[in-house]
PDB file of N, CA and C in Angstrom:
ATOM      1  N   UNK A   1      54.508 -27.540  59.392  1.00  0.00           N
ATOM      2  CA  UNK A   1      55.199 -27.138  58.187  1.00  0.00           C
ATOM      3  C   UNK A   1      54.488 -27.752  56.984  1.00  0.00           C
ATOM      4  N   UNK A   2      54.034 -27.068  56.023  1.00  0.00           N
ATOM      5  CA  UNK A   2      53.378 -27.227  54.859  1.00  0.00           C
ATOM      6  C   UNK A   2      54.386 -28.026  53.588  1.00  0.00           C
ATOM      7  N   UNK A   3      53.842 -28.760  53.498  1.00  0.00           N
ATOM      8  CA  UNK A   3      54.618 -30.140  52.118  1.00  0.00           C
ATOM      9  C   UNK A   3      55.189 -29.310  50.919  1.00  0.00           C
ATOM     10  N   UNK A   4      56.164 -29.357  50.353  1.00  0.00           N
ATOM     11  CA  UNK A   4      56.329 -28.476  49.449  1.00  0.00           C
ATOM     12  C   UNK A   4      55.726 -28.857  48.091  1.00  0.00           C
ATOM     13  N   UNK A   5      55.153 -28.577  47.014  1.00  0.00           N
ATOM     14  CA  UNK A   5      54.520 -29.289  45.774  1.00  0.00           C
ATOM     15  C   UNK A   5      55.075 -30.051  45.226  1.00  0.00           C
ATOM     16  N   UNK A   6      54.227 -30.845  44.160  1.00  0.00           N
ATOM     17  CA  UNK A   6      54.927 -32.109  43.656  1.00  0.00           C
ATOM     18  C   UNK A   6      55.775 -31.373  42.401  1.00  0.00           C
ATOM     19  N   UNK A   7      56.844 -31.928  42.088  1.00  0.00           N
ATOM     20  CA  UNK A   7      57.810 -31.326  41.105  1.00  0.00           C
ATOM     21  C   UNK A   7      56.848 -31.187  39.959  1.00  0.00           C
ATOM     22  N   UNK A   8      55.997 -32.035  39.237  1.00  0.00           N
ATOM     23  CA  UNK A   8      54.924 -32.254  38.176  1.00  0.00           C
ATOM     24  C   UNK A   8      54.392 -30.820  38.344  1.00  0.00           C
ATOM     25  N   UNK A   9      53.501 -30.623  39.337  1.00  0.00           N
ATOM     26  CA  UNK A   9      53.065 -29.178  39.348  1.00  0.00           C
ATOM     27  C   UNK A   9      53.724 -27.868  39.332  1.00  0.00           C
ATOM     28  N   UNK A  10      54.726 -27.981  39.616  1.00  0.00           N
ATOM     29  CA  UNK A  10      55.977 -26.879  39.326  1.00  0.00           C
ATOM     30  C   UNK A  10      55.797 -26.875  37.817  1.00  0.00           C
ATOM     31  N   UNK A  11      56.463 -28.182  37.307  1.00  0.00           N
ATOM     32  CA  UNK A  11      56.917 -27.542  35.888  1.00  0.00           C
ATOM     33  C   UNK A  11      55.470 -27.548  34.803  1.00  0.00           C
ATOM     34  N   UNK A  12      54.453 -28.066  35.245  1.00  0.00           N
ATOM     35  CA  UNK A  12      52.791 -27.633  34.522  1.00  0.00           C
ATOM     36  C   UNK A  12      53.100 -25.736  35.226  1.00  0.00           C
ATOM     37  N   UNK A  13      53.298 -25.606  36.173  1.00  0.00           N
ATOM     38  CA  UNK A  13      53.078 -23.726  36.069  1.00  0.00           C
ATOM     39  C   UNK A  13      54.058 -23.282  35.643  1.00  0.00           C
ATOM     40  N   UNK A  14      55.393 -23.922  35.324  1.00  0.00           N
ATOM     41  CA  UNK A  14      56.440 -22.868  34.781  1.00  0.00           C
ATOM     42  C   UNK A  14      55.754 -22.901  33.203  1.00  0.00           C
ATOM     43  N   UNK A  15      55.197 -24.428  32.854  1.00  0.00           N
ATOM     44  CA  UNK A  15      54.847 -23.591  31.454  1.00  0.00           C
ATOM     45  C   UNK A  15      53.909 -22.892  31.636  1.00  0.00           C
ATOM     46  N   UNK A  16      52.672 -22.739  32.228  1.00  0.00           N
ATOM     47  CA  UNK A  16      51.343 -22.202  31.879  1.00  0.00           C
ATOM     48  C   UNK A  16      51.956 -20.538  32.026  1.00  0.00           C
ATOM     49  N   UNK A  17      52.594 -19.808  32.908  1.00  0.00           N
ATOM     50  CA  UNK A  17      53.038 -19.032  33.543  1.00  0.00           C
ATOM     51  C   UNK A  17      53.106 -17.903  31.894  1.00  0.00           C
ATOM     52  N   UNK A  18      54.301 -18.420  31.651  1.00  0.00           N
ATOM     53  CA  UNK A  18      53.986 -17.067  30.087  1.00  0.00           C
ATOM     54  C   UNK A  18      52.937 -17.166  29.046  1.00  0.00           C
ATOM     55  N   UNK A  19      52.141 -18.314  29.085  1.00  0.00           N
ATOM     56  CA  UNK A  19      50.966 -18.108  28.408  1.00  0.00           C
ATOM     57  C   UNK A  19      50.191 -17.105  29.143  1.00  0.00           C
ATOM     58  N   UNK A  20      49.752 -17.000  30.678  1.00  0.00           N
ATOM     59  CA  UNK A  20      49.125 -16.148  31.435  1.00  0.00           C
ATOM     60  C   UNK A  20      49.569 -14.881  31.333  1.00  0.00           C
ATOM     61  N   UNK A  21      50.728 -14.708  31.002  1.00  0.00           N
ATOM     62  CA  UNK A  21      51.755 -13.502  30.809  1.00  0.00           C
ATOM     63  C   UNK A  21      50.988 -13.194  29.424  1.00  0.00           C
ATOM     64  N   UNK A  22      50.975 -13.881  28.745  1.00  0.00           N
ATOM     65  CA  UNK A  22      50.605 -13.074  26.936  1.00  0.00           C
ATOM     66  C   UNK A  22      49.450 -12.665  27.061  1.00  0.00           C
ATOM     67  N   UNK A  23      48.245 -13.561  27.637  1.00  0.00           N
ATOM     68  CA  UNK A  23      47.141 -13.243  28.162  1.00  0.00           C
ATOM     69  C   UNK A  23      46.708 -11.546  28.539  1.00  0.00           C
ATOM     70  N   UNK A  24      47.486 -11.650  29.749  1.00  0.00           N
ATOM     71  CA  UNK A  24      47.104 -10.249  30.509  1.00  0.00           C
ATOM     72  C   UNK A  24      47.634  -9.137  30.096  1.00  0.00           C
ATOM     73  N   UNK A  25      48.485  -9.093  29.158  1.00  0.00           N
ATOM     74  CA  UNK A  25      49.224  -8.337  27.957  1.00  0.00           C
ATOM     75  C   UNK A  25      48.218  -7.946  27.025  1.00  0.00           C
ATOM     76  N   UNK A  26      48.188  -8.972  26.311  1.00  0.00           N
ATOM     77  CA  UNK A  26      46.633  -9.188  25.527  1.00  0.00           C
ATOM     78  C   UNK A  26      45.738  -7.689  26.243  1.00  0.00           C
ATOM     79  N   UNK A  27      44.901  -8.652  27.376  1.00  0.00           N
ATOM     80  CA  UNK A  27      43.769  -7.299  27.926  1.00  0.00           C
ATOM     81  C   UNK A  27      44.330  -6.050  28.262  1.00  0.00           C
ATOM     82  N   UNK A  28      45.848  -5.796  28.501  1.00  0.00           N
ATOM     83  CA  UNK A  28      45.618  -4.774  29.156  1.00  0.00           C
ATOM     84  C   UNK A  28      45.691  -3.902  27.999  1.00  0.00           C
ATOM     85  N   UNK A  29      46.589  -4.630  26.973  1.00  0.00           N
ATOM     86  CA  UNK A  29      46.971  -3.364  25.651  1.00  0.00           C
ATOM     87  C   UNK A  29      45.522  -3.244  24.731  1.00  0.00           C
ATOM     88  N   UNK A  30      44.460  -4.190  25.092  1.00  0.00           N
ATOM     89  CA  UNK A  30      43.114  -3.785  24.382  1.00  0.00           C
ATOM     90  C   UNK A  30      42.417  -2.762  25.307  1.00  0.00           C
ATOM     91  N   UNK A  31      42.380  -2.887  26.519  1.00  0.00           N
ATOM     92  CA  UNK A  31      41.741  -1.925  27.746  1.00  0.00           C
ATOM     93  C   UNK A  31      42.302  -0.223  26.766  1.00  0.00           C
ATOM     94  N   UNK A  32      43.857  -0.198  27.195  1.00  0.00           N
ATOM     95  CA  UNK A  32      44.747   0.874  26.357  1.00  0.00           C
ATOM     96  C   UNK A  32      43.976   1.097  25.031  1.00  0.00           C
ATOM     97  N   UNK A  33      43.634   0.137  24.202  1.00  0.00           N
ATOM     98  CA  UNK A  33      43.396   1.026  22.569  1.00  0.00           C
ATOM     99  C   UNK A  33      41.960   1.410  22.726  1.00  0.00           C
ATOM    100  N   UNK A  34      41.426   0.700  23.879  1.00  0.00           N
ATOM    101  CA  UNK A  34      39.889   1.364  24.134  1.00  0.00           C
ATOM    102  C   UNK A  34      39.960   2.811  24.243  1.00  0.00           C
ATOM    103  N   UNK A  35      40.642   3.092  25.172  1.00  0.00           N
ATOM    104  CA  UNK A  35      40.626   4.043  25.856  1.00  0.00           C
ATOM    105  C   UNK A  35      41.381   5.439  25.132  1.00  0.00           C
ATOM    106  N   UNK A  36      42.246   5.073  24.510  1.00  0.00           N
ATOM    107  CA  UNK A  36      42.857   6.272  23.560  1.00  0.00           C
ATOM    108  C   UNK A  36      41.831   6.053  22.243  1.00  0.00           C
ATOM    109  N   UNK A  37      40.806   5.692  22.178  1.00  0.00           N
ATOM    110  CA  UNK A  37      40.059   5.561  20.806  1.00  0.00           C
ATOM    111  C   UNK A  37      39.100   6.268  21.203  1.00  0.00           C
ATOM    112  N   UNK A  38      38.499   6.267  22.216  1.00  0.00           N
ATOM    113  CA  UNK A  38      37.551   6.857  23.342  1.00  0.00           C
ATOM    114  C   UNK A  38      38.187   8.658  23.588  1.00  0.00           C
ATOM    115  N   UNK A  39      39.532   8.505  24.069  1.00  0.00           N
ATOM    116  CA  UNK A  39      39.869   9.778  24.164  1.00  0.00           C
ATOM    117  C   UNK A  39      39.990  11.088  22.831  1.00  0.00           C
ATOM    118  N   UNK A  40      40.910   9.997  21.824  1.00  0.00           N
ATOM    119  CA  UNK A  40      40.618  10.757  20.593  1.00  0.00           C
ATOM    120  C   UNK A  40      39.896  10.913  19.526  1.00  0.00           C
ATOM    121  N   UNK A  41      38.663  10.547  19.912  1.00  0.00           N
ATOM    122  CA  UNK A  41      37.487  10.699  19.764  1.00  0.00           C
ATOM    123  C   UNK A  41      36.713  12.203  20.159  1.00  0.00           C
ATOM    124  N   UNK A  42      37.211  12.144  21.750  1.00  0.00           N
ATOM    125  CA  UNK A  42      36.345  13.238  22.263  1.00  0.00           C
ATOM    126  C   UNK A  42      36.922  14.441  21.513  1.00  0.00           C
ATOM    127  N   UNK A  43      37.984  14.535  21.133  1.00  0.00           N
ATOM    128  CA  UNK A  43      38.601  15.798  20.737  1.00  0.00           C
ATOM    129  C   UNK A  43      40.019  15.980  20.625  1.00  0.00           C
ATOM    130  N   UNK A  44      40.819  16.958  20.361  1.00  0.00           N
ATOM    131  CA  UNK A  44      42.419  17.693  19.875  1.00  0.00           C
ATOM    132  C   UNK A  44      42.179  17.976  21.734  1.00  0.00           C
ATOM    133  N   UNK A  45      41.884  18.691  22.305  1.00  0.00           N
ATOM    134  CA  UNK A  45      41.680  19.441  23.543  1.00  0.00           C
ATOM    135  C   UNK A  45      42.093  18.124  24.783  1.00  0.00           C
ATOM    136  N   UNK A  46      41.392  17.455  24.694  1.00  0.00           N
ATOM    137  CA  UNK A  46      41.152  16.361  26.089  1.00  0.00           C
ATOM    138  C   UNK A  46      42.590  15.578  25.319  1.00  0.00           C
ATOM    139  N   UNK A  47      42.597  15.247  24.405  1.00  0.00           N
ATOM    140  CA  UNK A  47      43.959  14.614  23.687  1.00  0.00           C
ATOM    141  C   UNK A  47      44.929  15.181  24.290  1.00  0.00           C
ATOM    142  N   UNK A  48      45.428  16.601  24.189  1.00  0.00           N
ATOM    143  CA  UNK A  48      46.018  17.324  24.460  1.00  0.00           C
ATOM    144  C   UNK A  48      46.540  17.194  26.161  1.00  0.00           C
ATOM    145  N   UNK A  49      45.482  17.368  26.563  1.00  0.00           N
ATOM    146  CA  UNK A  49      45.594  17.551  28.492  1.00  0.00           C
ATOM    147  C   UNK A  49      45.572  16.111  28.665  1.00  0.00           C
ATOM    148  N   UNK A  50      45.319  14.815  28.261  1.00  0.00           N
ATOM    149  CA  UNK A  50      45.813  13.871  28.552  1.00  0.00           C
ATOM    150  C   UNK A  50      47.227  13.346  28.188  1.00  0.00           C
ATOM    151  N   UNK A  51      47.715  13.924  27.161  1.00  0.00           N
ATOM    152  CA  UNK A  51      48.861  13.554  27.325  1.00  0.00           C
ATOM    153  C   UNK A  51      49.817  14.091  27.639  1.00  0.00           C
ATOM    154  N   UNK A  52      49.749  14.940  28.369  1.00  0.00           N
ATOM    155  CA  UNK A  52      50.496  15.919  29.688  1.00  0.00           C
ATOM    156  C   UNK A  52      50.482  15.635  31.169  1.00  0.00           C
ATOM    157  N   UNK A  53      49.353  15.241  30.804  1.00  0.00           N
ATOM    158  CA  UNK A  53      49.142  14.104  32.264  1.00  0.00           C
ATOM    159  C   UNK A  53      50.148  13.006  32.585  1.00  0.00           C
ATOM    160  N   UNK A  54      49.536  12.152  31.120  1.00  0.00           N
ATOM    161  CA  UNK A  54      50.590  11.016  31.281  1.00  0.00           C
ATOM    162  C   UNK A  54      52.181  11.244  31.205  1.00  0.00           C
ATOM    163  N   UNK A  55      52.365  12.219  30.637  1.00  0.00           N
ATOM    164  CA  UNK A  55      53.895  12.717  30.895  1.00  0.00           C
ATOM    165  C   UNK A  55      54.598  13.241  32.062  1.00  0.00           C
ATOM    166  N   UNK A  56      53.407  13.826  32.828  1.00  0.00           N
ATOM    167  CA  UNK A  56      54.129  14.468  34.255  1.00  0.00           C
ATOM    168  C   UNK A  56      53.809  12.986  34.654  1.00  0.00           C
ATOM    169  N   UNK A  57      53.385  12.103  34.531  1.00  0.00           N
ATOM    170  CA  UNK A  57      52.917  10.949  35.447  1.00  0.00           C
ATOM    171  C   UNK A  57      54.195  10.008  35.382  1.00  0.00           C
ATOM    172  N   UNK A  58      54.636   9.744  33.893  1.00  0.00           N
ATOM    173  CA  UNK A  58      55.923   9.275  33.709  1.00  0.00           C
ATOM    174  C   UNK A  58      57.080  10.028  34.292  1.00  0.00           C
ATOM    175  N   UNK A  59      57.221  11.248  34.193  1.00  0.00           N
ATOM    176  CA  UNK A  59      58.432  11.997  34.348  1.00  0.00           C
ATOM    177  C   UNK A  59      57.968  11.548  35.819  1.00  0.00           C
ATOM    178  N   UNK A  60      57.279  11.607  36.794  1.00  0.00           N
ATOM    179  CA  UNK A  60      57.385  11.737  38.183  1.00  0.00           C
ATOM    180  C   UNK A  60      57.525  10.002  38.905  1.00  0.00           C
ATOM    181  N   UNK A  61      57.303   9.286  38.388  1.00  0.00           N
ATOM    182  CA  UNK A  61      57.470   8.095  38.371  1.00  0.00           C
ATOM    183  C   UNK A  61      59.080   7.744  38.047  1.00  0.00           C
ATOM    184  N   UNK A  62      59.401   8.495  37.232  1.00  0.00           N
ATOM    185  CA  UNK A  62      61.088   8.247  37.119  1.00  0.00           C
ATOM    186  C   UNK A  62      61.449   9.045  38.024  1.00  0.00           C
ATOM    187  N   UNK A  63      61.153   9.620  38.311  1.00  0.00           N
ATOM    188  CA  UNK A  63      61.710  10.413  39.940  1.00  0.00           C
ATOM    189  C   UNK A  63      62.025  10.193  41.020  1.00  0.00           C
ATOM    190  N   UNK A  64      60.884   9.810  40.855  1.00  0.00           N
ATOM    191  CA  UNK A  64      60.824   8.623  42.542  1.00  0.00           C
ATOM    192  C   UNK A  64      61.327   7.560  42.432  1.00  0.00           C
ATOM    193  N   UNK A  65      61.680   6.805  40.971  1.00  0.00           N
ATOM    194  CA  UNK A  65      62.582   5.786  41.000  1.00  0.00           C
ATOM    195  C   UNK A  65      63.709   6.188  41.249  1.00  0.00           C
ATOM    196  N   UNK A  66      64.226   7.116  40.726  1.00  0.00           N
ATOM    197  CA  UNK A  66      65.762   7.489  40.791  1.00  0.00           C
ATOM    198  C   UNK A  66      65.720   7.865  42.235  1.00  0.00           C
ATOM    199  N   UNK A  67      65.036   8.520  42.998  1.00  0.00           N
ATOM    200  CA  UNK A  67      65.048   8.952  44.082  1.00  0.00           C
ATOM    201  C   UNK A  67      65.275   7.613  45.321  1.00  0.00           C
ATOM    202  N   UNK A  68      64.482   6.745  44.749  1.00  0.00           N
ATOM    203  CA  UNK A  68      64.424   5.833  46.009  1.00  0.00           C
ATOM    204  C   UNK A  68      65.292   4.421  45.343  1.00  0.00           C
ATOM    205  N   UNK A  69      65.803   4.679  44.532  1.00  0.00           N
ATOM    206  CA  UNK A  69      67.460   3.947  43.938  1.00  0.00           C
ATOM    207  C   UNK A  69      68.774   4.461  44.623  1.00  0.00           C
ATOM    208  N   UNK A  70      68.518   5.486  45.354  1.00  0.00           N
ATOM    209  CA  UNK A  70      69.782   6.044  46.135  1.00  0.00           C
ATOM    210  C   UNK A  70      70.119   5.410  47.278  1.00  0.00           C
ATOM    211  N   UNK A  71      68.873   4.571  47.679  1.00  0.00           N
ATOM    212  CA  UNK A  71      68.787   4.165  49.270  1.00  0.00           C
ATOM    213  C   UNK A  71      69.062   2.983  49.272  1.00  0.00           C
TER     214      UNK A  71
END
């Protein structure tokens, strides 16, 4: 049976924990403005069919949540 950690190291990761959180927030919403800067760039057209995408992608994602919330 494995020692459980020292209390010290618990509460050093409960703080570090939402700094890592703002962090990866941080990259992912810069990855995101890359990428729609990139898209509406290319054009009205690819703009267009991407964000129909992402809408059936959302709408179907709430689907399957609601769907597998029944069980």
């Amino acid at each position: 049976m494995a020692n459980p950690p020292a209390p010290a190291a618990d509460a050093l990761l409960d703080l570090l924990a939402p700094f890592w959180q703002f962090v990866i927030a941080i990259c992912v919403l810069a990855a995101v403005l890359a990428s729609v800067w990139r898209l509406a760039a290319r054009g009205p057209s690819r703009m267009t069919t991407a964000l129909l995408i992402t809408g059936a992608a959302v709408i179907g994602f709430a689907v399957v949540g609601v769907l597998l919330e029944g069980h």
